[in-house]
Protein backbone atom coordinates (compact mmCIF):
# COMPACT_ATOMS: atom_id res chain seq x y z
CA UNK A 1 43.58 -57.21 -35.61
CA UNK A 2 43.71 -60.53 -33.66
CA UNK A 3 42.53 -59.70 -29.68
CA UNK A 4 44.53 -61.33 -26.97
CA UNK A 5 43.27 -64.16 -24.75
CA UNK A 6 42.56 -61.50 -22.00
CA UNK A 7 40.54 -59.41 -24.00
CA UNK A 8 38.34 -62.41 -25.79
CA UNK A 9 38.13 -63.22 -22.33
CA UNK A 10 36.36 -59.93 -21.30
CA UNK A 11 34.50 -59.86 -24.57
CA UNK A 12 32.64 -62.79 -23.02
CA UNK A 13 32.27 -61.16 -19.55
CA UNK A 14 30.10 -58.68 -21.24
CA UNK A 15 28.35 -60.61 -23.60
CA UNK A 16 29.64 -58.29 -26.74
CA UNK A 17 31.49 -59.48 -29.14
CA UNK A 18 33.33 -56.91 -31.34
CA UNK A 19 33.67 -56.25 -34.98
CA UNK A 20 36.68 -53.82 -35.00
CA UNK A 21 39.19 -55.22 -32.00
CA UNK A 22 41.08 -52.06 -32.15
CA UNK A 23 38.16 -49.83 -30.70
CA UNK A 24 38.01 -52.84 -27.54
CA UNK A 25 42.40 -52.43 -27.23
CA UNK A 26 42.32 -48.41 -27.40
CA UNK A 27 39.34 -48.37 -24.60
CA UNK A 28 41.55 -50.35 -21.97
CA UNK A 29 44.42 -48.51 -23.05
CA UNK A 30 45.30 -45.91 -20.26
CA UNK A 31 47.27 -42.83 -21.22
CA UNK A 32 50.29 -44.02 -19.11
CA UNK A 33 50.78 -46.46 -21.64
CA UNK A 34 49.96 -44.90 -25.15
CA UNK A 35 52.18 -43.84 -27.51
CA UNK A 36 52.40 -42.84 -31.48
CA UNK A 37 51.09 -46.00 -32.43
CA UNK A 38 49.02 -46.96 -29.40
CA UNK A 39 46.09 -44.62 -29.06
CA UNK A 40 44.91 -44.18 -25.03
CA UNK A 41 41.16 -44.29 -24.32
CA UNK A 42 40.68 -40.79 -23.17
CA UNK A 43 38.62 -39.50 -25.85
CA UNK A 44 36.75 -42.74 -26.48
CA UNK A 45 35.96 -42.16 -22.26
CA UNK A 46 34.58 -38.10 -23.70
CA UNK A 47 32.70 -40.11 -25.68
CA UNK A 48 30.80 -42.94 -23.46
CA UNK A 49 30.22 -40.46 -20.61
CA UNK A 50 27.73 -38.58 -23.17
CA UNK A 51 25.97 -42.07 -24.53
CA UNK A 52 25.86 -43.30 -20.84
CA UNK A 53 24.12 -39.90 -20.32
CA UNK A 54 21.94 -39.99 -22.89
CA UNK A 55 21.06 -44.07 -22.21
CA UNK A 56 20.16 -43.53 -18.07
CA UNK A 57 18.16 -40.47 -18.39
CA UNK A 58 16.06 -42.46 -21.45
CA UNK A 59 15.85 -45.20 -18.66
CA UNK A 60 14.43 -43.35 -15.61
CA UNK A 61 11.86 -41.39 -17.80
CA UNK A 62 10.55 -44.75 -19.05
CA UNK A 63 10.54 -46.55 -15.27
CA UNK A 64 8.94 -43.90 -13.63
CA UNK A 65 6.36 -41.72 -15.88
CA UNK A 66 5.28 -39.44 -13.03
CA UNK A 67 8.55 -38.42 -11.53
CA UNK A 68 9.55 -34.83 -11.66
CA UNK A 69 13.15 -33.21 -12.88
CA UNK A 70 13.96 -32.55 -9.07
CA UNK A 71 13.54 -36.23 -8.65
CA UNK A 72 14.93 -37.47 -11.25
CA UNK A 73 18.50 -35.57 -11.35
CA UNK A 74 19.55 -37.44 -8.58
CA UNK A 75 19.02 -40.20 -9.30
CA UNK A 76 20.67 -39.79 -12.95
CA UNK A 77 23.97 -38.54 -11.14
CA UNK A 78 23.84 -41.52 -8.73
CA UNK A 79 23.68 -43.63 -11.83
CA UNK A 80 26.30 -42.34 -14.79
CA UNK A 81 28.84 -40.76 -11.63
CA UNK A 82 32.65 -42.06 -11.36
CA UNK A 83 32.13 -44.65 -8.81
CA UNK A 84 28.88 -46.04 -10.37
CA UNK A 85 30.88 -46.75 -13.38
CA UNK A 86 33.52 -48.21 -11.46
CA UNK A 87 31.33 -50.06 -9.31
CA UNK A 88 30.26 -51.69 -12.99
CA UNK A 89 33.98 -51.98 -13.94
CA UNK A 90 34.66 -54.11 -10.75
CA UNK A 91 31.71 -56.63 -11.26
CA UNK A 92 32.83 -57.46 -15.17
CA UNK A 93 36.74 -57.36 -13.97
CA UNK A 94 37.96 -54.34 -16.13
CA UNK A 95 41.01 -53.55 -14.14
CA UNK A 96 42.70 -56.94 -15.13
CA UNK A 97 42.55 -56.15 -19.00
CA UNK A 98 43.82 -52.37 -18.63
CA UNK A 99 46.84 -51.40 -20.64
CA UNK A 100 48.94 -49.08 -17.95
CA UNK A 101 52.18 -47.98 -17.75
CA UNK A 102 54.75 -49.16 -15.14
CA UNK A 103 53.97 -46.55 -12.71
CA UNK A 104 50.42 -46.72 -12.79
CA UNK A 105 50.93 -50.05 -12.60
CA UNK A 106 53.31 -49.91 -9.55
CA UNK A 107 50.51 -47.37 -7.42
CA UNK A 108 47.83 -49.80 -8.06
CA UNK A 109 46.02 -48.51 -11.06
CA UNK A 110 43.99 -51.45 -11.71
CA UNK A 111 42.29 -50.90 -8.67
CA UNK A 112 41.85 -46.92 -9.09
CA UNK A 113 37.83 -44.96 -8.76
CA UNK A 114 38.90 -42.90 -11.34
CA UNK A 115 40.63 -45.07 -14.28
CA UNK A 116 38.09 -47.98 -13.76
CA UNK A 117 35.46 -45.28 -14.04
CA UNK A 118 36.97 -43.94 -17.03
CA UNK A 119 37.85 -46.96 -18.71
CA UNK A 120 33.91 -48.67 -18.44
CA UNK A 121 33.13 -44.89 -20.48
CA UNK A 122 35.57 -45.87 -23.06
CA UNK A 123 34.17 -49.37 -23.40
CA UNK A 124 30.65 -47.96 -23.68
CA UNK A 125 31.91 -45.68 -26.54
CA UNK A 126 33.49 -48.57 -28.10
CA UNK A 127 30.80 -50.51 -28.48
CA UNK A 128 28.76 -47.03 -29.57
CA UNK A 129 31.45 -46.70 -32.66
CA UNK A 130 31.28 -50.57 -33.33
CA UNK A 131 28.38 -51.70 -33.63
CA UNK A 132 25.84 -47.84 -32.87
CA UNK A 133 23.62 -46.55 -29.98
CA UNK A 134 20.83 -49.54 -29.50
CA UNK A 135 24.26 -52.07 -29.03
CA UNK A 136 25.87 -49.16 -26.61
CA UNK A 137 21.97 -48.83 -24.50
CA UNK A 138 21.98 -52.78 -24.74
CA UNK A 139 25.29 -53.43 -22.87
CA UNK A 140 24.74 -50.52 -20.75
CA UNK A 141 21.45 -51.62 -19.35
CA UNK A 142 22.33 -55.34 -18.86
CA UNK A 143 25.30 -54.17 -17.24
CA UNK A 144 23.69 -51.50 -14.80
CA UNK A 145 20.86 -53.75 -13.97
CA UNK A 146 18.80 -53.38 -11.11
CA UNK A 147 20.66 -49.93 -10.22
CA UNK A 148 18.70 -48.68 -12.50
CA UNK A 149 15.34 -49.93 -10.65
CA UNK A 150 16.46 -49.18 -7.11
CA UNK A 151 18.54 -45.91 -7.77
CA UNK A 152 16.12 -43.92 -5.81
CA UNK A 153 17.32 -45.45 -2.95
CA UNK A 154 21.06 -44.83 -3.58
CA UNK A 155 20.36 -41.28 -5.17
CA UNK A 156 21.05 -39.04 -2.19
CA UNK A 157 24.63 -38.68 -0.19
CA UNK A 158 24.57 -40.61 2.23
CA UNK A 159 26.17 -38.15 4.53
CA UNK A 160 24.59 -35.46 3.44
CA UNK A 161 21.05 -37.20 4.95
CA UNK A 162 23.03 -38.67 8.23
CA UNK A 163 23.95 -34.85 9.14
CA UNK A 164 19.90 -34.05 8.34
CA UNK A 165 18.50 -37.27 10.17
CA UNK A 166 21.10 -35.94 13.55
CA UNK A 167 19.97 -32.34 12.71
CA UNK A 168 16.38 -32.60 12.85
CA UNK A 169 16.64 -34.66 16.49
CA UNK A 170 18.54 -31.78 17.64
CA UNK A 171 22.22 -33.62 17.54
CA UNK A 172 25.96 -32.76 16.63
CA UNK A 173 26.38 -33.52 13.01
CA UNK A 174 28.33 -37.22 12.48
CA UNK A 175 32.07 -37.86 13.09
CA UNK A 176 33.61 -39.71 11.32
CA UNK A 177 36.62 -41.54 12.52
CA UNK A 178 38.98 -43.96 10.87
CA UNK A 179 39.34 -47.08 12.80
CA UNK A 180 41.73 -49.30 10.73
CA UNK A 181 44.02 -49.18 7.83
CA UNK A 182 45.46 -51.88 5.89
CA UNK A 183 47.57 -52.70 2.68
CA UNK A 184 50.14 -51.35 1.20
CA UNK A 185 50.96 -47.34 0.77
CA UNK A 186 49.69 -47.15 -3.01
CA UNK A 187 46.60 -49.24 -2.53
CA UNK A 188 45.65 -48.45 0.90
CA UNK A 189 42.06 -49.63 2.57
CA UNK A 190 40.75 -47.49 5.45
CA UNK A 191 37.58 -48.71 7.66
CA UNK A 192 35.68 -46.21 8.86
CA UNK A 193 33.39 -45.70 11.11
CA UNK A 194 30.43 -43.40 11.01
CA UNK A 195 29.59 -42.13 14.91
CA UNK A 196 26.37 -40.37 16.31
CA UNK A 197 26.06 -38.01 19.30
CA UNK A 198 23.33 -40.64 21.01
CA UNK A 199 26.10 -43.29 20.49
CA UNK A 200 24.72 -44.92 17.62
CA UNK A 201 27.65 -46.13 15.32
CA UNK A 202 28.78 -48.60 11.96
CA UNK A 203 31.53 -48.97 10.04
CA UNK A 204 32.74 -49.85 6.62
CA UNK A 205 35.54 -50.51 4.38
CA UNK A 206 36.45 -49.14 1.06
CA UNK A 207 39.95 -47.75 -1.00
CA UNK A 208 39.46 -44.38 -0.15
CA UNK A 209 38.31 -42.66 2.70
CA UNK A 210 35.56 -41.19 0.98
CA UNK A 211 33.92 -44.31 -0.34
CA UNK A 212 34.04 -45.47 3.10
CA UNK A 213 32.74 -42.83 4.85
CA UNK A 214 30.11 -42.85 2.68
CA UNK A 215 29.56 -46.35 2.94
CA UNK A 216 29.78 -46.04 6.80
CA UNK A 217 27.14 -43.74 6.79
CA UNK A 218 24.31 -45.63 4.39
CA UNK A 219 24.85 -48.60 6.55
CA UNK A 220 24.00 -46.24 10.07
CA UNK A 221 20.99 -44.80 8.33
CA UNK A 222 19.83 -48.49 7.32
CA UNK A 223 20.28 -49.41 10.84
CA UNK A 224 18.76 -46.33 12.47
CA UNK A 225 15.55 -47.33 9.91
């Protein structure tokens, strides 16, 4: 099977170049767009969320010897969770070689958490089936990079420790109030803005409101620091 410009194209973005072509088309193949002979990725995706398991919690044993389970399962969920992935996705350009139908096309798929997310799993598998789990734990850590070294300080909710920093000085938990949103009605972008009792605010913008309320609120605890 001969790849498509596209697709070599991404095969470079990566740095992996693959044996069997077809295991690279069924991972960006969404299930919008599959049919009897087109395959969709969503069990490749089953797959790469167990190998992207196994590869991160290899990973944080090995960079930090002393730290305890209670640590450390935070910091794995902050790593191998849906918008981690798709945070990944973004940065090598997944969404432009996904295979989607016309409707997921139409709502803005290629710029969707959750099929971005799903899609970097499938790759991961892919290259697990290709070429076996030291390629897969290769890609993986290349591609997750320094998350890997500074996860600790991504690892809790950001919201969750704005409410705790306002508890424990004896204020009203956070509001948090949507200030602006733009584009169009199936790929909508919402600023937000994360607001303290004592006045202290910040805002941020994201696709969703949760991604932005959670980005609102990191960047008010990095200012209140």
């Amino acid at each position: 099977m001969k790849l498509s410009k596209d697709l070599r194209a991404f095969e470079e973005r990566i740095g992996y170049r693959f044996k069997r072509p077809e295991l690279l088309q069924r991972a960006v193949t969404h299930a919008s767009v599959s049919s009897s002979t087109r395959k969709d990725n969503q069990r490749l995706e089953f797959l790469g969320d167990r190998v992207l398991g196994l590869v991160m919690a290899t990973a944080l044993l090995e960079h930090d010897k002393t730290a305890t389970e209670g640590q450390l399962a935070p910091r794995f969920n902050a790593l191998v969770r849906k918008e981690a992935c798709a945070d990944v996705a973004r940065e090598i350009d997944l969404g432009a070689v996904l295979k989607l139908g016309r409707s997921e096309m139409m709502s803005g798929g290629r710029r969707k958490q959750a099929l971005l997310g799903d899609a970097m799993e499938a790759v991961i598998a892919a290259v697990y089936k290709d070429a076996g789990f030291d390629a897969a734990a290769e890609l993986i850590l290349r591609l997750w990079g320094k998350r890997i070294h500074q996860v600790d300080t991504d690892a809790r909710d950001a919201k969750t420790s704005l409410q705790e920093w306002a508890q424990a000085r004896g204020q009203k938990p956070p509001a948090y109030v949507e200030v602006a949103r733009s584009g169009p009605d199936h790929a909508p972008v919402f600023t937000i803005a994360a607001r303290l009792q004592d006045g202290n605010e910040a805002q941020a913008t994201a696709g969703s409101k949760r991604q932005a309320e959670q980005a609102a609120a990191k960047a008010l605890l990095g200012k209140l620091d």
